[in-house]
Protein backbone atom coordinates (compact mmCIF):
# COMPACT_ATOMS: atom_id res chain seq x y z
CA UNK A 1 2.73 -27.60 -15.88
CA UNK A 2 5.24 -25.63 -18.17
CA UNK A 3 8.75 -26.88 -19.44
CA UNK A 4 11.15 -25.56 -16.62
CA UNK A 5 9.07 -27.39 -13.52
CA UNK A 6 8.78 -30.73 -15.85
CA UNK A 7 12.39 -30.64 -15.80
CA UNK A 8 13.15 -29.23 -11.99
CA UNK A 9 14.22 -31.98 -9.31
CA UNK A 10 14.69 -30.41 -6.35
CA UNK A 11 17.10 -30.68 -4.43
CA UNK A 12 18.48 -29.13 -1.02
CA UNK A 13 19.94 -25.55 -1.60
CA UNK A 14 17.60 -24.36 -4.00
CA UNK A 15 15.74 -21.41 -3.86
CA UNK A 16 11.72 -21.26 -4.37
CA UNK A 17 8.61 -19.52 -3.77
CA UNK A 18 5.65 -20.53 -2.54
CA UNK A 19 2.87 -20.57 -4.75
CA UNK A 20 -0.37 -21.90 -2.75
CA UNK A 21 -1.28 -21.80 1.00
CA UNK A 22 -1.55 -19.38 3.49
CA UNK A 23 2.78 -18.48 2.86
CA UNK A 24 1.98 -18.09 -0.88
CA UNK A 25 4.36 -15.49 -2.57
CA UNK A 26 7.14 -16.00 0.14
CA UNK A 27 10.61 -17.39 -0.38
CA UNK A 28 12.72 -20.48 0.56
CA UNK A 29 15.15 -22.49 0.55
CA UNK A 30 14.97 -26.28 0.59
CA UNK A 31 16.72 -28.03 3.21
CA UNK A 32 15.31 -31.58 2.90
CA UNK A 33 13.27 -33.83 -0.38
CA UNK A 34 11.61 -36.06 0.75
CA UNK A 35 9.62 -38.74 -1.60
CA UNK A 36 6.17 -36.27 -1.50
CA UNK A 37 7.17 -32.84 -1.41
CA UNK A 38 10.14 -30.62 -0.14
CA UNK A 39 11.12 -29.13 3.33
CA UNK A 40 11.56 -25.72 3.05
CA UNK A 41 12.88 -23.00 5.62
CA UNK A 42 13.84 -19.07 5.59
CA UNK A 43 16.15 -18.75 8.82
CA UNK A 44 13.43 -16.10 10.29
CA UNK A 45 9.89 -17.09 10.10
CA UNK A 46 10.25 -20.39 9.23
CA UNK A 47 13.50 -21.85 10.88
CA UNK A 48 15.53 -24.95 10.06
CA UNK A 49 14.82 -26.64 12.82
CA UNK A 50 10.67 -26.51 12.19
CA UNK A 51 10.87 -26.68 8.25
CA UNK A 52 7.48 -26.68 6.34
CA UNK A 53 6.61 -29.63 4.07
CA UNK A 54 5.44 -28.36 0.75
CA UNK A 55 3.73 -30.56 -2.20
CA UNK A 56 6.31 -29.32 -5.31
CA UNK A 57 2.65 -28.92 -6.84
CA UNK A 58 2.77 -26.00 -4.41
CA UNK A 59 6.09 -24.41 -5.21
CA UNK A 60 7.39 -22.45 -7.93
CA UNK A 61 11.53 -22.83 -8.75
CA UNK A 62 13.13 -19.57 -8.99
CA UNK A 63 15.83 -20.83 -10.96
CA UNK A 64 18.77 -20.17 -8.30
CA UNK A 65 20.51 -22.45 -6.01
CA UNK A 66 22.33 -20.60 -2.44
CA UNK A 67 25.40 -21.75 -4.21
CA UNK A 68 24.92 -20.04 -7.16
CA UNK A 69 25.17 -16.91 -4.67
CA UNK A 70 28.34 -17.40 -3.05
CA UNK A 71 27.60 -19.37 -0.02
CA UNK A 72 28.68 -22.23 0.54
CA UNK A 73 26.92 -25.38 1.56
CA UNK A 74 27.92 -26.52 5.07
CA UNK A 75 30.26 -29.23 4.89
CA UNK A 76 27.98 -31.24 7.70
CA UNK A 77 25.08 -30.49 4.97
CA UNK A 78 22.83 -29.20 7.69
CA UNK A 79 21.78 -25.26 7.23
CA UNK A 80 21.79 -22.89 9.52
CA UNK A 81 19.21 -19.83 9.74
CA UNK A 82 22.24 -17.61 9.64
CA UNK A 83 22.88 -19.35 6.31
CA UNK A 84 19.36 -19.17 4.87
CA UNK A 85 18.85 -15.92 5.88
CA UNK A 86 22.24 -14.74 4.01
CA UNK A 87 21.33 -16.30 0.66
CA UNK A 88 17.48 -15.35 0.42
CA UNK A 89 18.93 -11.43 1.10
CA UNK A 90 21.38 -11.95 -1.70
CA UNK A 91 18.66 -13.53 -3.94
CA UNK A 92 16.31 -10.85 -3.59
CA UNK A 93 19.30 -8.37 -4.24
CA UNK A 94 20.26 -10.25 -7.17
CA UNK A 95 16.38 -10.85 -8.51
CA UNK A 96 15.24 -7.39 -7.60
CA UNK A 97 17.62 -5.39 -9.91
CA UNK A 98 17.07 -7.70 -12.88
CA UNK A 99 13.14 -6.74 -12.33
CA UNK A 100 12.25 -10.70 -11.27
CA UNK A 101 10.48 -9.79 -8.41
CA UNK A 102 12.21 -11.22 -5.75
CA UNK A 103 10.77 -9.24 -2.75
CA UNK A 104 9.61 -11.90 -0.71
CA UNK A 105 6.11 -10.65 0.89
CA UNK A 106 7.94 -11.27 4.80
CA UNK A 107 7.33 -7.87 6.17
């Protein structure tokens, strides 16, 4: 385990990629920790309202937050797939011209 996932505790709002499973390579957003793992969702594929559990074993932090993009978390604290949709677009925008890689695999 290296230095910067030691460190990470996640928390709702930040952005990640899956790392192992059958959705390995995609990107999401947590919406819920929980005392085991993470719920994450996209707003397309993978909705808020049917969130995935994932082990943080199973996750790689991208280093950026949806607030770090300019939106806003909702003042209810619930997401919306409008929301989640929005901030993974502007992630990959922002991660794709510094040459992170932030494509995403959803086709």
């Amino acid at each position: 385990m290296d230095d910067a996932m030691a460190t990470w505790d996640p928390q709702p709002g930040d952005i990640l990629r899956s790392t192992a499973g059958r959705d390995a390579g995609y990107a999401f957003v947590v919406v819920a920790v929980e005392p085991r793992g993470v719920r994450v969702a996209d707003g397309r594929y993978r909705p808020v309202a049917k969130p995935k559990r994932k082990n943080v074993r199973h996750v790689q932090f991208t280093g950026h937050r949806v607030g770090d993009l300019g939106i806003a978390t909702p003042p209810d604290g619930r997401w919306r797939d409008e929301d989640l949709r929005r901030a993974l677009q502007a992630w990959r925008e922002v991660t794709e011209g510094s040459g992170a890689g932030g494509e995403g695999r959803h086709d």
